[in-house]
C-alpha atoms as a PDB file:
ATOM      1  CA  UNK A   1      22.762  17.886  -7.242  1.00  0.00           C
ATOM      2  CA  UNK A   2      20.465  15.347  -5.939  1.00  0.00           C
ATOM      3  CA  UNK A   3      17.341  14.992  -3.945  1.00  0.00           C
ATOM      4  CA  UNK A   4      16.773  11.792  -1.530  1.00  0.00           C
ATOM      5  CA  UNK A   5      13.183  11.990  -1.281  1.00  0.00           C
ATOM      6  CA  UNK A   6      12.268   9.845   1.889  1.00  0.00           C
ATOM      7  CA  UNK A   7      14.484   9.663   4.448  1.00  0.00           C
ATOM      8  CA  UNK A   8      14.550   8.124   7.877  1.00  0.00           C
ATOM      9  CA  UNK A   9      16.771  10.426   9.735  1.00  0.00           C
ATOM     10  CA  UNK A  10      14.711  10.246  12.507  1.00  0.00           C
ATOM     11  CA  UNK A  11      15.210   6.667  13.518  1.00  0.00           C
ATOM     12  CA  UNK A  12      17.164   5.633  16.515  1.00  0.00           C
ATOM     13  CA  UNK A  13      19.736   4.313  14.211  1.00  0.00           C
ATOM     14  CA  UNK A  14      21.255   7.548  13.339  1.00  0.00           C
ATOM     15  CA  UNK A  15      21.510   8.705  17.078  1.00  0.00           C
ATOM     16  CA  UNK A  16      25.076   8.081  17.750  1.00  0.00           C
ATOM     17  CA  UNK A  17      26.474  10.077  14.229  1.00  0.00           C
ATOM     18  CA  UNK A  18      23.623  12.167  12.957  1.00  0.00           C
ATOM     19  CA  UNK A  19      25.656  15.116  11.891  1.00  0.00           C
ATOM     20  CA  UNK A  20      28.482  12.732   9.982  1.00  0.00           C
ATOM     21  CA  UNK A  21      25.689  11.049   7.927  1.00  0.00           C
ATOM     22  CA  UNK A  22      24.393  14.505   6.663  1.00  0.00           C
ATOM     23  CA  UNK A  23      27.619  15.888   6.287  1.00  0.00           C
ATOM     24  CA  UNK A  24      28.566  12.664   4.100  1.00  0.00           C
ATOM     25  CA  UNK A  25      25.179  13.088   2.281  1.00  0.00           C
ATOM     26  CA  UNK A  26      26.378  17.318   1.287  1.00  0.00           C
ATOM     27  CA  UNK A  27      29.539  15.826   0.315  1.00  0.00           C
ATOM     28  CA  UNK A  28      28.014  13.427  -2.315  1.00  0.00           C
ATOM     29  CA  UNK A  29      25.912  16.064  -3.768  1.00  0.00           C
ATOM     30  CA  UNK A  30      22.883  15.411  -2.055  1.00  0.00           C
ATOM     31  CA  UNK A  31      21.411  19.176  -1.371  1.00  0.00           C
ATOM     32  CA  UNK A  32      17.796  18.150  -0.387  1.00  0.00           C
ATOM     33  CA  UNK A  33      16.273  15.399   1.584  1.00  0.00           C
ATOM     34  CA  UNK A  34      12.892  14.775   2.848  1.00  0.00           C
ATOM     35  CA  UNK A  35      12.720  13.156   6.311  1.00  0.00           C
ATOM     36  CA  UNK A  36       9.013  11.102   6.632  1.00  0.00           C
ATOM     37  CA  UNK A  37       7.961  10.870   9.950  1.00  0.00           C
ATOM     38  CA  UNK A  38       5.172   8.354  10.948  1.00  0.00           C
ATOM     39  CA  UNK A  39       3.896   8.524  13.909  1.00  0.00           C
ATOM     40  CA  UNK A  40       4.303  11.186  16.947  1.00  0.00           C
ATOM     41  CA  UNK A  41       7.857  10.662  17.767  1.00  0.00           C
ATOM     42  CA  UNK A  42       9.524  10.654  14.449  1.00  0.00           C
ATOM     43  CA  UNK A  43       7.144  13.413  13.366  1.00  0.00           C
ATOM     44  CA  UNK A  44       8.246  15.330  16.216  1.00  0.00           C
ATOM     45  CA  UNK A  45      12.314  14.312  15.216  1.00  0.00           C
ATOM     46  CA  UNK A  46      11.076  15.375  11.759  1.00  0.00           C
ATOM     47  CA  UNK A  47       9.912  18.651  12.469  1.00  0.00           C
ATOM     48  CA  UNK A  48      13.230  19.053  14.545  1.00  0.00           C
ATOM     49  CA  UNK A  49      15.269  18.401  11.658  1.00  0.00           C
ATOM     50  CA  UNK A  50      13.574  20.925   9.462  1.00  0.00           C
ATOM     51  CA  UNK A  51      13.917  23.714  11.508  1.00  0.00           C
ATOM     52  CA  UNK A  52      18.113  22.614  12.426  1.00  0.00           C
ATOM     53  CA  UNK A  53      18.873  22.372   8.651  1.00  0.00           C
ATOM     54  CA  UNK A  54      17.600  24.516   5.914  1.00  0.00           C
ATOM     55  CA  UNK A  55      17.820  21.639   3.141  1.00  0.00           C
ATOM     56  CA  UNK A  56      15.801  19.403   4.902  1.00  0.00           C
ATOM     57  CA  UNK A  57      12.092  19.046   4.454  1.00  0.00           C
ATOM     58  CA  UNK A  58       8.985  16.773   6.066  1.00  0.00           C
ATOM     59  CA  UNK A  59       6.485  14.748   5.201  1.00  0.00           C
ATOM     60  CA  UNK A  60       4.619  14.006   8.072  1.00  0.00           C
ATOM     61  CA  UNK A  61       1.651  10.973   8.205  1.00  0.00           C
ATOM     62  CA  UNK A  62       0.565   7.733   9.926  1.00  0.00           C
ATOM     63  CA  UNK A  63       2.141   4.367   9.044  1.00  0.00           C
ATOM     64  CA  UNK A  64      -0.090   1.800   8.387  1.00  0.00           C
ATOM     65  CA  UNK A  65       1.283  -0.786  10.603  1.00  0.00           C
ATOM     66  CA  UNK A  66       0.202   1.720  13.294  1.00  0.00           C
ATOM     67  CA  UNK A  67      -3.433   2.219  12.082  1.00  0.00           C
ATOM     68  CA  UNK A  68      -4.890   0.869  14.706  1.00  0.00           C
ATOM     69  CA  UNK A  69      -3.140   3.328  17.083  1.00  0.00           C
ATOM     70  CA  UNK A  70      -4.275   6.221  15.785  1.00  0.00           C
ATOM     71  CA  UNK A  71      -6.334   8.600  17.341  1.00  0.00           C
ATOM     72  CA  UNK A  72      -8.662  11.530  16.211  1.00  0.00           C
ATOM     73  CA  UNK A  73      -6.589  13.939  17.992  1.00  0.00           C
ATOM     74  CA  UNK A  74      -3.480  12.384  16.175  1.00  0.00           C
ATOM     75  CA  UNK A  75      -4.980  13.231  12.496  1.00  0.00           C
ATOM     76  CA  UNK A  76      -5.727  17.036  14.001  1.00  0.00           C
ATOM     77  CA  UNK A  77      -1.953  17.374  15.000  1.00  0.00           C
ATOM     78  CA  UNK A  78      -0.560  16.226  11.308  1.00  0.00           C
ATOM     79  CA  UNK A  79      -3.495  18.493  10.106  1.00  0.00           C
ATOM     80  CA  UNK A  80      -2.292  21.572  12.035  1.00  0.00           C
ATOM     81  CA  UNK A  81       1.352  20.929  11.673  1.00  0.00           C
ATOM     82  CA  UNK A  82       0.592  20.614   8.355  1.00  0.00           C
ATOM     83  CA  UNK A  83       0.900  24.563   8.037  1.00  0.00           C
ATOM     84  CA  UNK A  84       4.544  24.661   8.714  1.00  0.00           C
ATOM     85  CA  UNK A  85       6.215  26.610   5.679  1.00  0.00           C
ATOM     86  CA  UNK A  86       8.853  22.889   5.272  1.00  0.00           C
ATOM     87  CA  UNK A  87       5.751  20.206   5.638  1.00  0.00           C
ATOM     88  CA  UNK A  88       5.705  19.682   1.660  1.00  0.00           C
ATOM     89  CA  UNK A  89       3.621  16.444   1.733  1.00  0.00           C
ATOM     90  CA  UNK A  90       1.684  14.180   4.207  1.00  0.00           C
ATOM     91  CA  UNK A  91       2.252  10.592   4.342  1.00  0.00           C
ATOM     92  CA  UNK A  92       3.946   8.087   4.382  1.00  0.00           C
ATOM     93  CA  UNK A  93       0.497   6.657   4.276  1.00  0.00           C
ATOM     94  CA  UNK A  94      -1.317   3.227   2.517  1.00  0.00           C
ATOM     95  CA  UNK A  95      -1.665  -0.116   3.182  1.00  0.00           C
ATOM     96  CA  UNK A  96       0.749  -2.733   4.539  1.00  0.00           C
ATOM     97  CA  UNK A  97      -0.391  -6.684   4.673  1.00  0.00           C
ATOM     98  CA  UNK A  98       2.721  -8.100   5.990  1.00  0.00           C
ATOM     99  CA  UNK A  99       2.939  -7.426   9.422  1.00  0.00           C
ATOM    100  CA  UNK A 100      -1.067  -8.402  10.997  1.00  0.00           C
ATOM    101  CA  UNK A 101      -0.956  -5.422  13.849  1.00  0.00           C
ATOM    102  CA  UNK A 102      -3.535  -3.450  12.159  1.00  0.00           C
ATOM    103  CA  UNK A 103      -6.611  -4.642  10.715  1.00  0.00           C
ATOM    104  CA  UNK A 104      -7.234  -3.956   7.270  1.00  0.00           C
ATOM    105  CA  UNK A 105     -10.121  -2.037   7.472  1.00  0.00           C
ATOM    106  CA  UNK A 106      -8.732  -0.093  10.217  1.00  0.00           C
ATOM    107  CA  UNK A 107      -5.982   0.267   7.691  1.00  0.00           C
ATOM    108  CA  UNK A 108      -7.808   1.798   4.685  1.00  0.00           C
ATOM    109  CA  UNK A 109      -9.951   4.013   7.256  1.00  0.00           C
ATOM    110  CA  UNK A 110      -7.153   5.698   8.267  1.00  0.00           C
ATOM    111  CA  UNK A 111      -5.592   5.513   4.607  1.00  0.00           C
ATOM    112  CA  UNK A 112      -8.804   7.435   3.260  1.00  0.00           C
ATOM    113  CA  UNK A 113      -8.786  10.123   6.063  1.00  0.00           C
ATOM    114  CA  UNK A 114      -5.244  10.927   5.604  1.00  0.00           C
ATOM    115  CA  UNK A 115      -5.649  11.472   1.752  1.00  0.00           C
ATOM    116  CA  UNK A 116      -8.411  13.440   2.526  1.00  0.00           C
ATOM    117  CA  UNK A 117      -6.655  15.622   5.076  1.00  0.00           C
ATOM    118  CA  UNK A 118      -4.025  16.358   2.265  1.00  0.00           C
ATOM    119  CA  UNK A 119      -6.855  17.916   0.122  1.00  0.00           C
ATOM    120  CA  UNK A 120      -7.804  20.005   2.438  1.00  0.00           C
ATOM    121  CA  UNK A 121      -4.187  21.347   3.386  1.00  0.00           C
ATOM    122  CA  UNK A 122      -3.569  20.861  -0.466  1.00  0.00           C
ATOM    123  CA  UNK A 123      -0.501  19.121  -0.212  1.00  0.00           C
ATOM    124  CA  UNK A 124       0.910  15.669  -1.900  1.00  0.00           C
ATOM    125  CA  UNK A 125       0.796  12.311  -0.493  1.00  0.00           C
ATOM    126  CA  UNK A 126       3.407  10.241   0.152  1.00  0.00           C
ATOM    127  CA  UNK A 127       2.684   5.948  -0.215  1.00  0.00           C
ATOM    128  CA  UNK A 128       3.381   3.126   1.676  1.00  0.00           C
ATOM    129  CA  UNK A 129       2.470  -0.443  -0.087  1.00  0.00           C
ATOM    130  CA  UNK A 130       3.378  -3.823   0.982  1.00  0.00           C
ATOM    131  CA  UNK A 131       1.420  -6.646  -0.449  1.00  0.00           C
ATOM    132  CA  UNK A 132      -1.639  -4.669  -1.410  1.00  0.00           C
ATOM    133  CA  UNK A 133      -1.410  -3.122  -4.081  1.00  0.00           C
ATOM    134  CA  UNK A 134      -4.716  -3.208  -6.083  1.00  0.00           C
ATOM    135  CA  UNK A 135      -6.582  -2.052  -2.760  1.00  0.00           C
ATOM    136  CA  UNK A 136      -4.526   0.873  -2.581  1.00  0.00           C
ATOM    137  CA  UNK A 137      -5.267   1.761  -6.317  1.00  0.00           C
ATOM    138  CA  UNK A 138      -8.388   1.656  -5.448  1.00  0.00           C
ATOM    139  CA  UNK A 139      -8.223   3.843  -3.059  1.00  0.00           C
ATOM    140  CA  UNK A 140      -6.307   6.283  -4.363  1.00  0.00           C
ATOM    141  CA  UNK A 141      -9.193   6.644  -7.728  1.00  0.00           C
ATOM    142  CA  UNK A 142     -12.214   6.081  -5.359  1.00  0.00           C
ATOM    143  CA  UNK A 143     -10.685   9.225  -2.837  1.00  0.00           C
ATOM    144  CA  UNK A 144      -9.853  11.503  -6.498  1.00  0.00           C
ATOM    145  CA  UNK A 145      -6.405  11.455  -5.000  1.00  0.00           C
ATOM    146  CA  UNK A 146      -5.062  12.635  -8.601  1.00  0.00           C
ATOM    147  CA  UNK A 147      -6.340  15.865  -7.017  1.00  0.00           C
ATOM    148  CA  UNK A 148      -2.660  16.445  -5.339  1.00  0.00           C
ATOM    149  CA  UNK A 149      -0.943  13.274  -7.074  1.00  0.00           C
ATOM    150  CA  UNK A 150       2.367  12.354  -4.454  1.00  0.00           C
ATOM    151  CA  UNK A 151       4.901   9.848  -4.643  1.00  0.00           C
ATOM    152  CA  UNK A 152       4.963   6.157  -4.688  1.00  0.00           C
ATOM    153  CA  UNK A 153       7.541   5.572  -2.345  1.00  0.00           C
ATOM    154  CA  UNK A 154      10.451   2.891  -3.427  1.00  0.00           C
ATOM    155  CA  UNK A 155       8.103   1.211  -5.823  1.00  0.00           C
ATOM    156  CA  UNK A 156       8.375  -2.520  -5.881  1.00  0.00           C
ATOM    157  CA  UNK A 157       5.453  -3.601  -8.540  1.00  0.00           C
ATOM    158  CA  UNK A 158       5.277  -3.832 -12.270  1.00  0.00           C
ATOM    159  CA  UNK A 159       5.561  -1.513 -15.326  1.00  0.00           C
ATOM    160  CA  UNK A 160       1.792  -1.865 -15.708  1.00  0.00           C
ATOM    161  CA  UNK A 161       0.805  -0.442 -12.284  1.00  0.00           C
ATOM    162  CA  UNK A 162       3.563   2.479 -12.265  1.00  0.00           C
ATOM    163  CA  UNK A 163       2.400   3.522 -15.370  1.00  0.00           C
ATOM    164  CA  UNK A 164      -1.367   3.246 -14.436  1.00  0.00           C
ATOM    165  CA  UNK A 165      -0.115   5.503 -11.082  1.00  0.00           C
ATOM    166  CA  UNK A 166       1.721   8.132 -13.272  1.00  0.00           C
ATOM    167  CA  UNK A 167      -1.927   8.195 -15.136  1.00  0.00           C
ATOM    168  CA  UNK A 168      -3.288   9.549 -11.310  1.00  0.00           C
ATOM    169  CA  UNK A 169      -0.722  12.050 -11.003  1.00  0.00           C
ATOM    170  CA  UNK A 170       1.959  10.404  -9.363  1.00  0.00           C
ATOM    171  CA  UNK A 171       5.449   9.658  -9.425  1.00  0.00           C
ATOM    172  CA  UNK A 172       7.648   6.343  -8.792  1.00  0.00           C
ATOM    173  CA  UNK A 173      10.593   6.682  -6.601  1.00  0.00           C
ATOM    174  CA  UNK A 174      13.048   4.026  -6.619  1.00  0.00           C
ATOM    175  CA  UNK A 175      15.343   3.462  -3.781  1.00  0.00           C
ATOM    176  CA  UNK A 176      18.090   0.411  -3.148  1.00  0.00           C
ATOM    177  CA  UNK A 177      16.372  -2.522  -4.755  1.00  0.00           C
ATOM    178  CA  UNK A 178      16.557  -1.083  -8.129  1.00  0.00           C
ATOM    179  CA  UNK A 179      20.866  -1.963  -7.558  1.00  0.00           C
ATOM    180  CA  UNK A 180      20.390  -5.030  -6.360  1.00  0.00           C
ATOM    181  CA  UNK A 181      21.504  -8.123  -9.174  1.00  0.00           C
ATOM    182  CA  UNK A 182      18.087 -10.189  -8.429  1.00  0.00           C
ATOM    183  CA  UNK A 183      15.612  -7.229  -8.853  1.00  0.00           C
ATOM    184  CA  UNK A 184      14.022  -7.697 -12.029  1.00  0.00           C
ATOM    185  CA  UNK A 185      10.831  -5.286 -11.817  1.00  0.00           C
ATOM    186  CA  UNK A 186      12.640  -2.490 -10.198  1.00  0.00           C
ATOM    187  CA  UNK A 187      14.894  -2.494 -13.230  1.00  0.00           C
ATOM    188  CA  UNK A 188      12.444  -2.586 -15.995  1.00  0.00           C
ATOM    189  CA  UNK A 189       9.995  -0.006 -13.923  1.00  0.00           C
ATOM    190  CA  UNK A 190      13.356   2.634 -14.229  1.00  0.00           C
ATOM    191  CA  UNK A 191      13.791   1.182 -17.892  1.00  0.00           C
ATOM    192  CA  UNK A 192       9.919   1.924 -18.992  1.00  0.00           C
ATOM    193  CA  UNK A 193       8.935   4.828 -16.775  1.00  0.00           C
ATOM    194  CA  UNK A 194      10.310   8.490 -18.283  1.00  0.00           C
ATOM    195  CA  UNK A 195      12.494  10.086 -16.295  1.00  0.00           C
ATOM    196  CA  UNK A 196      10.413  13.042 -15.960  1.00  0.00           C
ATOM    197  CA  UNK A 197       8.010  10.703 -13.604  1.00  0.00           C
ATOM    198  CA  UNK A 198      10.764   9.717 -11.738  1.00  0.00           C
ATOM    199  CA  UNK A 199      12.328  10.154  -8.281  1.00  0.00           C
ATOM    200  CA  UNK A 200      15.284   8.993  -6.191  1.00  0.00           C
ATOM    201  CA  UNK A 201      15.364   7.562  -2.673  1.00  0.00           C
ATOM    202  CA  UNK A 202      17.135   5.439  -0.076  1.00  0.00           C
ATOM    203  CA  UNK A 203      14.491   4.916   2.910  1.00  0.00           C
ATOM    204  CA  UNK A 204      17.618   5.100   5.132  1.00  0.00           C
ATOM    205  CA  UNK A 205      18.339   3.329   7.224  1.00  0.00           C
ATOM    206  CA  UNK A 206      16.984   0.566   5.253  1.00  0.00           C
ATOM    207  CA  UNK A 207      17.174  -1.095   2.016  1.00  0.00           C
ATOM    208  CA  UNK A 208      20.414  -0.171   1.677  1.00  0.00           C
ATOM    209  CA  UNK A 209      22.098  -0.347  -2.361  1.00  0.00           C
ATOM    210  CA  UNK A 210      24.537  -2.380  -3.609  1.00  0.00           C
ATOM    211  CA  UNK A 211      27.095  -3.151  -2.587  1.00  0.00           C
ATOM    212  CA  UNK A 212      26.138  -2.091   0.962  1.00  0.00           C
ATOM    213  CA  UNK A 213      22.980  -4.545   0.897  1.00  0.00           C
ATOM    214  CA  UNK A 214      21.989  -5.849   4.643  1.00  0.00           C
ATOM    215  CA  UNK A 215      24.045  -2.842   5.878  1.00  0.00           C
ATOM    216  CA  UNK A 216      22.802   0.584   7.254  1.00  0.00           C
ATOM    217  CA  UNK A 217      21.394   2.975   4.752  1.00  0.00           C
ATOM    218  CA  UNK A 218      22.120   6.412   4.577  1.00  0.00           C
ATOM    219  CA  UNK A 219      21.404   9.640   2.364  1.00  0.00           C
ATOM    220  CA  UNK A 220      24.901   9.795   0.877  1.00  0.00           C
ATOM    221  CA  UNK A 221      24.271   6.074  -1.141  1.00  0.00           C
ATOM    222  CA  UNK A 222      21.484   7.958  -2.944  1.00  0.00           C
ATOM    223  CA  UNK A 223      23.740   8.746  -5.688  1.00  0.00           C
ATOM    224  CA  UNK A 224      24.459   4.893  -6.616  1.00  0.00           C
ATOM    225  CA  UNK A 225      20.516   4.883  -6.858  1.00  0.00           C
ATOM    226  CA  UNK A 226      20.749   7.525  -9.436  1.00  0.00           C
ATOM    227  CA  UNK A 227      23.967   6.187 -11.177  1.00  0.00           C
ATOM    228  CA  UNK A 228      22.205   3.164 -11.371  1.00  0.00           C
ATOM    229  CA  UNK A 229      19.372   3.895 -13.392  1.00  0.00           C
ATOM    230  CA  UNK A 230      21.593   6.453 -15.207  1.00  0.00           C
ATOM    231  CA  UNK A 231      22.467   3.120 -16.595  1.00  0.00           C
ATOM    232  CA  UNK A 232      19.563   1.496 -17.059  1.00  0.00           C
ATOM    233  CA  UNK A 233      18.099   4.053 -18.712  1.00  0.00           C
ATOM    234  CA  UNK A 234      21.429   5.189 -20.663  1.00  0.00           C
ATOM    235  CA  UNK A 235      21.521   8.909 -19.704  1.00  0.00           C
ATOM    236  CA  UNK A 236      24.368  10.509 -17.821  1.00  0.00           C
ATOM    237  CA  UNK A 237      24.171  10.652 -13.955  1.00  0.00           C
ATOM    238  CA  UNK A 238      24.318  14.298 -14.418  1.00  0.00           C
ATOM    239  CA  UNK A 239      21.060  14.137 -16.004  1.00  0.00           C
ATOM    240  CA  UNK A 240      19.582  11.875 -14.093  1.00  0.00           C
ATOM    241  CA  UNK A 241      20.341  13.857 -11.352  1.00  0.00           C
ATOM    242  CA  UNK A 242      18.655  16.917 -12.533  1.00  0.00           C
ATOM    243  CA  UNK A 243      15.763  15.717 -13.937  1.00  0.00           C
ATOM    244  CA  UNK A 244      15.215  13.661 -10.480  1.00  0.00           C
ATOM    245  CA  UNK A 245      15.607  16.644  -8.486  1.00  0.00           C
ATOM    246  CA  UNK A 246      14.078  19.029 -10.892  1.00  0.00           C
ATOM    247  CA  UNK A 247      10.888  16.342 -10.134  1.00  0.00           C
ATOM    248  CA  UNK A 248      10.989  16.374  -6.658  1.00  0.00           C
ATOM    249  CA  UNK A 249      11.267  20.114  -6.245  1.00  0.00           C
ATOM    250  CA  UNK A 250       8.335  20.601  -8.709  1.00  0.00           C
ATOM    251  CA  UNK A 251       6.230  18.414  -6.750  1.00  0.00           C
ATOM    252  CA  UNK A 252       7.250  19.484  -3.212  1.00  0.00           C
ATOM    253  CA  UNK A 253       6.838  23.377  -4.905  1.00  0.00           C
ATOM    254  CA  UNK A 254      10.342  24.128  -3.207  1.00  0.00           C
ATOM    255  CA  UNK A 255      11.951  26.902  -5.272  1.00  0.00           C
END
């Protein structure tokens, strides 16, 4: 039984063969996904999704890369949708440096208002960091975000910060990376972190595991994730399994 906890269903790359993928992903176990959508379209895929299948969830939010986009209205709709009985966290939301579109104080405006929108429809957060990652702790203590805790989705920094994250209420999901030979942190964050603080993911259609690296992700390669830090951490995959989806269903309160 596992849970693939950020999804990209929605993305044009799974137009052509949407229904093989999922039926691939039931065949390999996988029983729950969430599918994050980020901005209007793939939130409205998203929602779309949710209602088609009844083990598929949303987290619905505004990408950072997009910040600059967004609109008052925009936050209003994610805040009403919000209320739908399968929207089980809001995000993915933070900070991303890489790319220059959005300004970074545009960033972390938008950042802050979406964490505070999830207080007020009391749900968890879902996070987004590339190259930022002490502004977004900050953040996250300066806007009490402990307050509904969320996921830090496919974690790519130390020991030191995941563990100073799991202190605000959060848990580390680890997608592809943590299979790949070269990926020293993502193996010794999976090797230090307990496994009750820890979640699986692929972020289909990228980031795909070995030995599929540079290919197209999908929900069904979620298990390798799980057999690989079954490994790491030297439990069975069973376990690892359940505990990771025992996690995720604790967090998303899906009974």
């Amino acid at each position: 039984m596992l849970f693939d906890t950020h999804v990209h269903l929605n993305a044009d790359q799974f137009n052509d063969d949407m229904e093989e993928v999922i039926e691939r992903a039931v065949s390999e176990g996988v029983q729950y996904m969430v599918v994050v959508g980020f901005d209007r379209p793939t939130i409205e895929k998203a929602m779309e999704l949710t209602d088609k299948y009844d083990f598929i969830y949303a987290s619905i939010g505004w990408h950072p890369v997009d910040a600059i986009d967004m609109k008052d209205e925009d936050l209003a709709w994610i805040e009403e949708l919000a209320k739908h009985p399968k929207v089980v966290a809001i995000g993915e939301m933070g900070l991303d440096y890489h790319w220059d579109k959005s300004p970074k104080d545009i960033q972390k405006e938008v950042f802050r208002k979406q964490i505070q929108l999830a207080k007020r429809v009391k749900l968890p957060i879902v996070i987004h960091n590339r190259e930022a990652t002490q502004d977004i702790v900050d953040i996250l203590k300066e806007e009490e975000a402990r307050e509904v805790g969320g996921i830090m989705h496919c974690f790519s920094g130390s020991p030191e910060v995941a563990k100073e994250c799991v202190e605000m209420n959060f848990y580390i999901s680890l997608g592809g990376p943590v299979t790949f030979k070269n990926a020293k942190k993502p193996k010794e964050v999976a090797a230090e972190i307990p496994i009750e603080k820890l979640l699986i993911e692929t972020d289909c259609p990228y980031l795909a595991p070995h030995p599929y690296r540079g290919k197209r992700n999908e929900p069904s390669y979620v298990k390798l994730v799980a057999e690989q830090i079954a490994e790491i951490k030297e439990l069975s995959f069973a376990e690892v399994a359940r505990k990771t989806t025992e996690n995720a269903k604790k967090l998303f309160a899906i009974n």
